[in-house]
PDB file of N, CA and C in Angstrom:
ATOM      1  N   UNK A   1     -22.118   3.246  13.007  1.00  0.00           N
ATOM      2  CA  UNK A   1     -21.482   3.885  14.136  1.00  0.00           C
ATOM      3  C   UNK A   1     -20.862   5.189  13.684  1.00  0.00           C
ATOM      4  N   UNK A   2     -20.796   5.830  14.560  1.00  0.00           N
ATOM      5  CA  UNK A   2     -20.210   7.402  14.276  1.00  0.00           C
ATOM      6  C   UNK A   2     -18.659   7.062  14.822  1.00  0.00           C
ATOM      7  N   UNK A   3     -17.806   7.925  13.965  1.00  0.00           N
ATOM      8  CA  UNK A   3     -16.690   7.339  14.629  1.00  0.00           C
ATOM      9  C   UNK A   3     -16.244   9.320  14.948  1.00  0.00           C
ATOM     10  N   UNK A   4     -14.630   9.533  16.185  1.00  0.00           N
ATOM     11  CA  UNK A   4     -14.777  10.984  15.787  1.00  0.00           C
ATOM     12  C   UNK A   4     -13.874  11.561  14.721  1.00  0.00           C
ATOM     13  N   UNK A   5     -13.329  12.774  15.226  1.00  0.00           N
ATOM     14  CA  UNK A   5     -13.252  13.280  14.539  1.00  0.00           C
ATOM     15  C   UNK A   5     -11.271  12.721  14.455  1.00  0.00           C
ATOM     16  N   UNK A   6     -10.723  12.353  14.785  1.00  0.00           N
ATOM     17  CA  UNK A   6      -9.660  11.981  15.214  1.00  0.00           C
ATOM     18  C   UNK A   6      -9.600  10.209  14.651  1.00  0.00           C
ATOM     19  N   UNK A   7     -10.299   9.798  13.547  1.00  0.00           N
ATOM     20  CA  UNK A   7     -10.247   8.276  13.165  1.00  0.00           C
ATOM     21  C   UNK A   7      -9.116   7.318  13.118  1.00  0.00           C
ATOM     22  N   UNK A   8      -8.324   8.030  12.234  1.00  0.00           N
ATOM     23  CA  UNK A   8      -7.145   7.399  11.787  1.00  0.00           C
ATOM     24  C   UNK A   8      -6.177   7.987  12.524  1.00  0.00           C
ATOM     25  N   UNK A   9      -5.113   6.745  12.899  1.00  0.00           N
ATOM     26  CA  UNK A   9      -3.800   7.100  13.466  1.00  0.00           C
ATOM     27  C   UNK A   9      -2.614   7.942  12.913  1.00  0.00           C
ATOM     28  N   UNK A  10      -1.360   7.795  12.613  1.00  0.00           N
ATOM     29  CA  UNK A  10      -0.720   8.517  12.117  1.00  0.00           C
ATOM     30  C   UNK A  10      -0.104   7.582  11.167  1.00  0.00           C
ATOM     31  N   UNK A  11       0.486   8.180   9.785  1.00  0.00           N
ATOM     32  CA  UNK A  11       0.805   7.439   8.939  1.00  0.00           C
ATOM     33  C   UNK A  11       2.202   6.856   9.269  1.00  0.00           C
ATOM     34  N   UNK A  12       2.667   5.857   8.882  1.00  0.00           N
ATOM     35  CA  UNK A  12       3.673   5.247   8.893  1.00  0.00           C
ATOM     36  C   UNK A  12       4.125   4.093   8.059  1.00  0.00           C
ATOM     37  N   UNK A  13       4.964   4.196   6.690  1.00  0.00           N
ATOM     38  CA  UNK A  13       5.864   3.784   6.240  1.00  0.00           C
ATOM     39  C   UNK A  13       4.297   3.586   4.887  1.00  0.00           C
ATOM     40  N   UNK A  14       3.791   4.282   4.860  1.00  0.00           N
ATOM     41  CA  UNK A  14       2.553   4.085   3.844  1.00  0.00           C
ATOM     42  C   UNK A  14       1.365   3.854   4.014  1.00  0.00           C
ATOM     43  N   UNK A  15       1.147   3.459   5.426  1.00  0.00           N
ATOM     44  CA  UNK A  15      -0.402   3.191   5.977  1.00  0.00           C
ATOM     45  C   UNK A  15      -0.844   3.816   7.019  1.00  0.00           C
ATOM     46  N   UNK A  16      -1.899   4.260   7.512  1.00  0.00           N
ATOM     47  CA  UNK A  16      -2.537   4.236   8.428  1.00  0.00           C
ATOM     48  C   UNK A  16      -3.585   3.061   9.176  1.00  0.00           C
ATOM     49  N   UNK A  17      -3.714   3.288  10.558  1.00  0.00           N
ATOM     50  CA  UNK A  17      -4.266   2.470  11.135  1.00  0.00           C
ATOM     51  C   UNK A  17      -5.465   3.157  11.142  1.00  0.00           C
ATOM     52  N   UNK A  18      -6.444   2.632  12.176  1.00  0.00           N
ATOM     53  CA  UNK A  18      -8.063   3.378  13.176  1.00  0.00           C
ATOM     54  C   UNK A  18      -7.467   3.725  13.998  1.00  0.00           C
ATOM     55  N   UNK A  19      -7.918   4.397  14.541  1.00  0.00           N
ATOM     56  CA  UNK A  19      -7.422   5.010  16.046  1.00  0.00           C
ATOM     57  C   UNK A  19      -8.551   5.084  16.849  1.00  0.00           C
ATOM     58  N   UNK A  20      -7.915   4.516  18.252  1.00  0.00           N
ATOM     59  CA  UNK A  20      -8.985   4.292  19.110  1.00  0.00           C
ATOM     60  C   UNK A  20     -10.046   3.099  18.792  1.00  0.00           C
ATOM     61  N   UNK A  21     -11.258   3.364  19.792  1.00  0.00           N
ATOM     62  CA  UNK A  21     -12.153   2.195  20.006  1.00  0.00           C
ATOM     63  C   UNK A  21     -13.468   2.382  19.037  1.00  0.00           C
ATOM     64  N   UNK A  22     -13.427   1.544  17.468  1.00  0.00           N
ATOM     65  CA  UNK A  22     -15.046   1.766  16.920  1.00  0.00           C
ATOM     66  C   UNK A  22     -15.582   0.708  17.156  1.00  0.00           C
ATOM     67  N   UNK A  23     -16.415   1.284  17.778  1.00  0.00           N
ATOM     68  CA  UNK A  23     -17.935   0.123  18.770  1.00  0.00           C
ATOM     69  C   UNK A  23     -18.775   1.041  18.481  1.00  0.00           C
ATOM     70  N   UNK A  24     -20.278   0.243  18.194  1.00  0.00           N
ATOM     71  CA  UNK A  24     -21.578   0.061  18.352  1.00  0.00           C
ATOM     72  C   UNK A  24     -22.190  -0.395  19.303  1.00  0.00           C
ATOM     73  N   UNK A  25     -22.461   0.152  21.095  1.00  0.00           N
ATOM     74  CA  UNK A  25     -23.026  -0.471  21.484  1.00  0.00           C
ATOM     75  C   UNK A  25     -24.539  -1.412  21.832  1.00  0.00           C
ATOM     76  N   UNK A  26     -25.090  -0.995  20.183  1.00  0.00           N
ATOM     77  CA  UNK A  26     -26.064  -1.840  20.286  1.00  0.00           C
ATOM     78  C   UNK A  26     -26.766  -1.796  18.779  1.00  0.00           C
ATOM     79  N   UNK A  27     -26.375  -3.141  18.169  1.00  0.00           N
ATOM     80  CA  UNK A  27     -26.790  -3.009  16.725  1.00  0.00           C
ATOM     81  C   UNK A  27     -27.794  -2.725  16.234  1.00  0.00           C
ATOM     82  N   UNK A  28     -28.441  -2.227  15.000  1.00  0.00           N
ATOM     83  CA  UNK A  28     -29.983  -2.080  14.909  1.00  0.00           C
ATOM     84  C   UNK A  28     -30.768  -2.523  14.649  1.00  0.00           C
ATOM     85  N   UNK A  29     -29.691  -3.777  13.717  1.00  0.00           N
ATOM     86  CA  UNK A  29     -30.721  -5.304  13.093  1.00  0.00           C
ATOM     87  C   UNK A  29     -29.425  -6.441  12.588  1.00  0.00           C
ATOM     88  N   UNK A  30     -30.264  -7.187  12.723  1.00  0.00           N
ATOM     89  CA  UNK A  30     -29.464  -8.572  12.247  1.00  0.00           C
ATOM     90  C   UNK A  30     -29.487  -8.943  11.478  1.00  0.00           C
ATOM     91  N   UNK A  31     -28.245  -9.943  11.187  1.00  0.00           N
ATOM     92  CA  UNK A  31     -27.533 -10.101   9.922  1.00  0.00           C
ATOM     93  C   UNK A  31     -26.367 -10.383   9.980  1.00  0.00           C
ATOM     94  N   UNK A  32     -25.863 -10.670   8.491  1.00  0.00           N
ATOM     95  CA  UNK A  32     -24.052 -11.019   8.543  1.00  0.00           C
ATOM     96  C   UNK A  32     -23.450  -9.929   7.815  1.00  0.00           C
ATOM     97  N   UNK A  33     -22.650  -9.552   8.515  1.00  0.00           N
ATOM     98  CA  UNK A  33     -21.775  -8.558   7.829  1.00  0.00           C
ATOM     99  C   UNK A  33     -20.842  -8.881   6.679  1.00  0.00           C
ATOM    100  N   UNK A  34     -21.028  -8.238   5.662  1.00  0.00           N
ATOM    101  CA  UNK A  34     -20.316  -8.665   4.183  1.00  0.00           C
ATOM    102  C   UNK A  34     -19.430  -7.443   3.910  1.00  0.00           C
ATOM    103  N   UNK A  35     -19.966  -6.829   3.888  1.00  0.00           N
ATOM    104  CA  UNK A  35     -19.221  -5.548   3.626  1.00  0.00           C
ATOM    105  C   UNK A  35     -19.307  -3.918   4.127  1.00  0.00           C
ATOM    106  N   UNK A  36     -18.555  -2.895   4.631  1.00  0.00           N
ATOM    107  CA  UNK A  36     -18.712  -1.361   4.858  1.00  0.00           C
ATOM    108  C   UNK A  36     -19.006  -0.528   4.067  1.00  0.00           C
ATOM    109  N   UNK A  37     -19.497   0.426   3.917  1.00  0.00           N
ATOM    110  CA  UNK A  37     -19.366   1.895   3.884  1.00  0.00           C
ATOM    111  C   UNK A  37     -18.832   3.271   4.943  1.00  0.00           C
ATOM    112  N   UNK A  38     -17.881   3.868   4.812  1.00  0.00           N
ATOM    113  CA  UNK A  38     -17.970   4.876   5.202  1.00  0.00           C
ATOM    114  C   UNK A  38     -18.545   6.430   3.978  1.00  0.00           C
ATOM    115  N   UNK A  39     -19.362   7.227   5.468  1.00  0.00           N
ATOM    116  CA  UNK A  39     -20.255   8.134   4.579  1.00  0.00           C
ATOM    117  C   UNK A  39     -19.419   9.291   4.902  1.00  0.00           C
ATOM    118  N   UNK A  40     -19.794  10.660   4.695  1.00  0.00           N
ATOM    119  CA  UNK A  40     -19.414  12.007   5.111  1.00  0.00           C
ATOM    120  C   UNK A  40     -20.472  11.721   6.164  1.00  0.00           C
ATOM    121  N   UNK A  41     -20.291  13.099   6.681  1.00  0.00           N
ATOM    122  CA  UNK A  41     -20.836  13.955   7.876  1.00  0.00           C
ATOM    123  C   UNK A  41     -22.715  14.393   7.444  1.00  0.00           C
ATOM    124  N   UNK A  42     -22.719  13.743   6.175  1.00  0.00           N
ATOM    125  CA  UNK A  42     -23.998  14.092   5.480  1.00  0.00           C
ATOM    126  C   UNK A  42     -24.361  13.180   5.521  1.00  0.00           C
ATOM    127  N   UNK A  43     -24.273  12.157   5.626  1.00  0.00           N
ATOM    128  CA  UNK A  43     -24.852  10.695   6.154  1.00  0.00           C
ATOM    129  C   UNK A  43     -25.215   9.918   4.436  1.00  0.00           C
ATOM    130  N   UNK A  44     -25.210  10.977   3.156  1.00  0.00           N
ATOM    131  CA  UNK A  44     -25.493   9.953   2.238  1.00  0.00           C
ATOM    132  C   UNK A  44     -24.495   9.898   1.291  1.00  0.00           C
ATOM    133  N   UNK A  45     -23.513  10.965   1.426  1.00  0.00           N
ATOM    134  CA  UNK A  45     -21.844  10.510   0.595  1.00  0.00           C
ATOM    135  C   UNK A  45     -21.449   9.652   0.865  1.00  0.00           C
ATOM    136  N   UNK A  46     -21.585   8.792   0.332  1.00  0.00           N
ATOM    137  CA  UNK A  46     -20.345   7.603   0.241  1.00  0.00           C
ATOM    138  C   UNK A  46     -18.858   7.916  -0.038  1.00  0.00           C
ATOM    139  N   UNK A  47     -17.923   7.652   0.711  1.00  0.00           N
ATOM    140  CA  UNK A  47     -16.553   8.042   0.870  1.00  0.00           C
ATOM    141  C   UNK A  47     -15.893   6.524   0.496  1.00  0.00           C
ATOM    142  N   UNK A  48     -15.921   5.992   0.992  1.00  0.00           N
ATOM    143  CA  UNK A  48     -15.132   4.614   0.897  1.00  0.00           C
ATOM    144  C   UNK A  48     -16.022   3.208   1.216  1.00  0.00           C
ATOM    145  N   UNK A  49     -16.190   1.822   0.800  1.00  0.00           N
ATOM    146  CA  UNK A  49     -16.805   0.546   0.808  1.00  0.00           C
ATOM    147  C   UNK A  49     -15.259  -0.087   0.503  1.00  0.00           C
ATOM    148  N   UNK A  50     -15.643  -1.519   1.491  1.00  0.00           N
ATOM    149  CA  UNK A  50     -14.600  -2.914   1.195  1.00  0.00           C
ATOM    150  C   UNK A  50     -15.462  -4.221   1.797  1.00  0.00           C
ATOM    151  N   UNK A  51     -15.069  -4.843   1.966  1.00  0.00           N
ATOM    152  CA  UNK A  51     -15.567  -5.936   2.398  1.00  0.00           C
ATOM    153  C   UNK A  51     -14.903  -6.326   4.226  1.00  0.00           C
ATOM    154  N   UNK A  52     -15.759  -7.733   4.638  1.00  0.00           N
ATOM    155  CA  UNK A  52     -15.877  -7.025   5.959  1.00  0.00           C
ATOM    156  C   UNK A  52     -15.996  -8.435   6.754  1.00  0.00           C
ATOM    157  N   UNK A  53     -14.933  -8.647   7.282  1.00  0.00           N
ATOM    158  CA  UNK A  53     -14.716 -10.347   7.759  1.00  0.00           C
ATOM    159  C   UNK A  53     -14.040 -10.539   8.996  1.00  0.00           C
ATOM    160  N   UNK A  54     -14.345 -11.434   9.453  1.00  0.00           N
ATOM    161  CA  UNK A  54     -13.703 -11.947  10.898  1.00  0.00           C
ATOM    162  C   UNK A  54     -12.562 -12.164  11.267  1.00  0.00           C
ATOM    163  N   UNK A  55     -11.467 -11.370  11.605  1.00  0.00           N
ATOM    164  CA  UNK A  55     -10.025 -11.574  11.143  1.00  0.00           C
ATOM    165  C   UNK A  55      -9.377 -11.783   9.596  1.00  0.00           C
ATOM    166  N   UNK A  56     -10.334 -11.091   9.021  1.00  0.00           N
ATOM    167  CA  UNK A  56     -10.108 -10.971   7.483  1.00  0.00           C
ATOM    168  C   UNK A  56     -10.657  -9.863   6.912  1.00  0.00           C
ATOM    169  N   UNK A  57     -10.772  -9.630   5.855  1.00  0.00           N
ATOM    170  CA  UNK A  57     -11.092  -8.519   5.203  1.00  0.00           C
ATOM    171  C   UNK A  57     -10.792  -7.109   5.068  1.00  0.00           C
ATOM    172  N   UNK A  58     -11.213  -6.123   4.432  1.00  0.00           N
ATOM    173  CA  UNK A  58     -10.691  -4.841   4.738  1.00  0.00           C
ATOM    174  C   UNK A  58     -10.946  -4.106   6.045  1.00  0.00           C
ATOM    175  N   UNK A  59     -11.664  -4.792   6.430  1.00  0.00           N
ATOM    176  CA  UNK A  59     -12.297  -4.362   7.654  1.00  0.00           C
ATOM    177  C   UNK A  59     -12.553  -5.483   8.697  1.00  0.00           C
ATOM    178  N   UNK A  60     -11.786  -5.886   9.585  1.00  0.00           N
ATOM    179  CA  UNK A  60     -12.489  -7.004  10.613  1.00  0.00           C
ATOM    180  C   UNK A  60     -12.834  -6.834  11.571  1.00  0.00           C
ATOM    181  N   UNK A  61     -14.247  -7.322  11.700  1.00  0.00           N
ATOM    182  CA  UNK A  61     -14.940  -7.089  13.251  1.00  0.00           C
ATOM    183  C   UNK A  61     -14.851  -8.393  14.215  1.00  0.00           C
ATOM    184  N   UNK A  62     -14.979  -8.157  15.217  1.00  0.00           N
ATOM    185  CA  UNK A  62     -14.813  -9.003  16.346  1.00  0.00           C
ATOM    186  C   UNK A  62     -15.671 -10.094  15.863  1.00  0.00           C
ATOM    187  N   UNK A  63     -17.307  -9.669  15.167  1.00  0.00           N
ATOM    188  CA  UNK A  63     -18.109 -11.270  14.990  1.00  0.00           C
ATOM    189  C   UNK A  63     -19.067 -10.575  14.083  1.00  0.00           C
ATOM    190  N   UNK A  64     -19.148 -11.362  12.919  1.00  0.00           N
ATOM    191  CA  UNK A  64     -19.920 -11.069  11.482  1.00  0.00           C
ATOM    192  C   UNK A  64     -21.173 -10.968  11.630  1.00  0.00           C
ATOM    193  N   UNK A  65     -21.801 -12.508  12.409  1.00  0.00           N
ATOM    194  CA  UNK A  65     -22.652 -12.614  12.536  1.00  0.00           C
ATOM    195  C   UNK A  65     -23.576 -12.318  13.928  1.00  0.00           C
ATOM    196  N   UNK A  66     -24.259 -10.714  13.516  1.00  0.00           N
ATOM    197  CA  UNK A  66     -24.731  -9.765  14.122  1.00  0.00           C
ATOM    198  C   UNK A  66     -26.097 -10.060  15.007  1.00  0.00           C
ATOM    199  N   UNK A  67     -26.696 -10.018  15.706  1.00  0.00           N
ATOM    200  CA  UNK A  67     -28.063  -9.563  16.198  1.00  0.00           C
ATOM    201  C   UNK A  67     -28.441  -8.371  16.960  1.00  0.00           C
ATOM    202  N   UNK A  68     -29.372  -7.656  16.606  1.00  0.00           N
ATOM    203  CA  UNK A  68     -30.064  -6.703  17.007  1.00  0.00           C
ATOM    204  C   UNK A  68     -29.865  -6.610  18.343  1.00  0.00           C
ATOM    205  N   UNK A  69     -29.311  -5.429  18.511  1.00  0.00           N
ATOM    206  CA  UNK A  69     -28.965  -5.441  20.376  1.00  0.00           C
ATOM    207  C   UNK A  69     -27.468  -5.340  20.517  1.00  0.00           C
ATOM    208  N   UNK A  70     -26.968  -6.265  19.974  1.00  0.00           N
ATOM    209  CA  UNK A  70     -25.535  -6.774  20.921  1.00  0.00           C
ATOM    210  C   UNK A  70     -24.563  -6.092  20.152  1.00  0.00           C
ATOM    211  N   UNK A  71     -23.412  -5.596  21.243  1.00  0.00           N
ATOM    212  CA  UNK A  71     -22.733  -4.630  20.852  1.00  0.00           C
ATOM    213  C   UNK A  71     -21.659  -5.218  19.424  1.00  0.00           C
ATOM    214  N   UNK A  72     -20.877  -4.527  18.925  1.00  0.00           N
ATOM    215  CA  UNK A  72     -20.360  -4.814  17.605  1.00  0.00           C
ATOM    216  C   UNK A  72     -19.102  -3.655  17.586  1.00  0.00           C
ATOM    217  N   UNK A  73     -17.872  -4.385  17.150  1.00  0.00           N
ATOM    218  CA  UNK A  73     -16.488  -3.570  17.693  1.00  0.00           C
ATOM    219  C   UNK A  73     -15.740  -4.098  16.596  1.00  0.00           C
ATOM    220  N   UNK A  74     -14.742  -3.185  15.635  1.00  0.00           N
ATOM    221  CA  UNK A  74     -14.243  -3.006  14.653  1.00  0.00           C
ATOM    222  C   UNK A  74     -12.758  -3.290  15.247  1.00  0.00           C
ATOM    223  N   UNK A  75     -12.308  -4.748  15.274  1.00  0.00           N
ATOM    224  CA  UNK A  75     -11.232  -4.950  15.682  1.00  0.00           C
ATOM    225  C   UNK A  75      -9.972  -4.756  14.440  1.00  0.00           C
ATOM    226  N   UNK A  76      -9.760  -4.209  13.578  1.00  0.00           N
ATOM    227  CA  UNK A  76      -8.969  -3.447  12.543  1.00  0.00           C
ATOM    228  C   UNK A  76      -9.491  -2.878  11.294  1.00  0.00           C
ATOM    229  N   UNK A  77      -8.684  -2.143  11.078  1.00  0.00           N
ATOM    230  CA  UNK A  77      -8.994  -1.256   9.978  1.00  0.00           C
ATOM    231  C   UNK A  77      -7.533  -0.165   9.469  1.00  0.00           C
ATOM    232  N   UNK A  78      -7.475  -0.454   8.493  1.00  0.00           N
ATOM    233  CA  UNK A  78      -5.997  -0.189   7.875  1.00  0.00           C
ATOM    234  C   UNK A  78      -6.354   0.424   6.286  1.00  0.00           C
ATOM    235  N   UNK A  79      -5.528   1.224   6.179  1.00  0.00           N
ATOM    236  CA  UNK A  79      -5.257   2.024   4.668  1.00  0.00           C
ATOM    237  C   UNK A  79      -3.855   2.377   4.045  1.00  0.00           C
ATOM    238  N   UNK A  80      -3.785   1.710   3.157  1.00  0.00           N
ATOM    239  CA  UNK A  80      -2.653   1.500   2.519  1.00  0.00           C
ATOM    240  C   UNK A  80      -2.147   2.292   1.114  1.00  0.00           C
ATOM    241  N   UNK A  81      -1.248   3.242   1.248  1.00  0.00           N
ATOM    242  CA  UNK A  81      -1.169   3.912   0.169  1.00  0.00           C
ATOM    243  C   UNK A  81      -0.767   3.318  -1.139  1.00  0.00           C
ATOM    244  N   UNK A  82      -1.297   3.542  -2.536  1.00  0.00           N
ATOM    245  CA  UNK A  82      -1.246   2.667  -3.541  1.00  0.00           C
ATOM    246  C   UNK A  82       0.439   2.792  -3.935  1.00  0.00           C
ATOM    247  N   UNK A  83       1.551   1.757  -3.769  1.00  0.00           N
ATOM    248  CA  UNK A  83       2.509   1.631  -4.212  1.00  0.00           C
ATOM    249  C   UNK A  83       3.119   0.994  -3.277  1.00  0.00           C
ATOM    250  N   UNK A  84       2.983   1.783  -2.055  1.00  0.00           N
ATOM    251  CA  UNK A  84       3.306   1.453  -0.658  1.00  0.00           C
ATOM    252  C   UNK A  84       3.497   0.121  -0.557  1.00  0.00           C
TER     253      UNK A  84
END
């Protein structure tokens, strides 16, 4: 998913949140989601990877287990400054 340009919320007390709604409305293939990447704007920098779970992980989506088609929505996503 493309997210814009406006991702992250505003920092507070060491973290940031996502900001706004990241949805896919329609996946491209199926599967279980294990883990992310975010890329640059170049589509093959890798910027950041974590892992990627259902009310867990660095990243939790609404439902892991994906099929081709059906939409897919990034219900948190958080960054935590190291000390913080």
């Amino acid at each position: 998913m493309n997210l814009a340009s406006d991702w992250m919320g505003a920092a507070s007390s060491g973290a940031v949140a996502k900001a706004g709604t990241w949805q896919d409305a329609s996946a491209d293939a199926t599967g279980t989601a294990a883990h992310f990447r975010l890329y640059k704007t170049d589509g093959t920098t890798c910027i950041m990877q974590g892992t990627v779970g259902q009310g867990s992980g660095d990243l939790s989506l609404d439902n892991t287990s994906i099929v081709a088609g059906q939409q897919v929505t990034v219900n948190t996503f958080t960054l935590t400054a190291g000390g913080a």
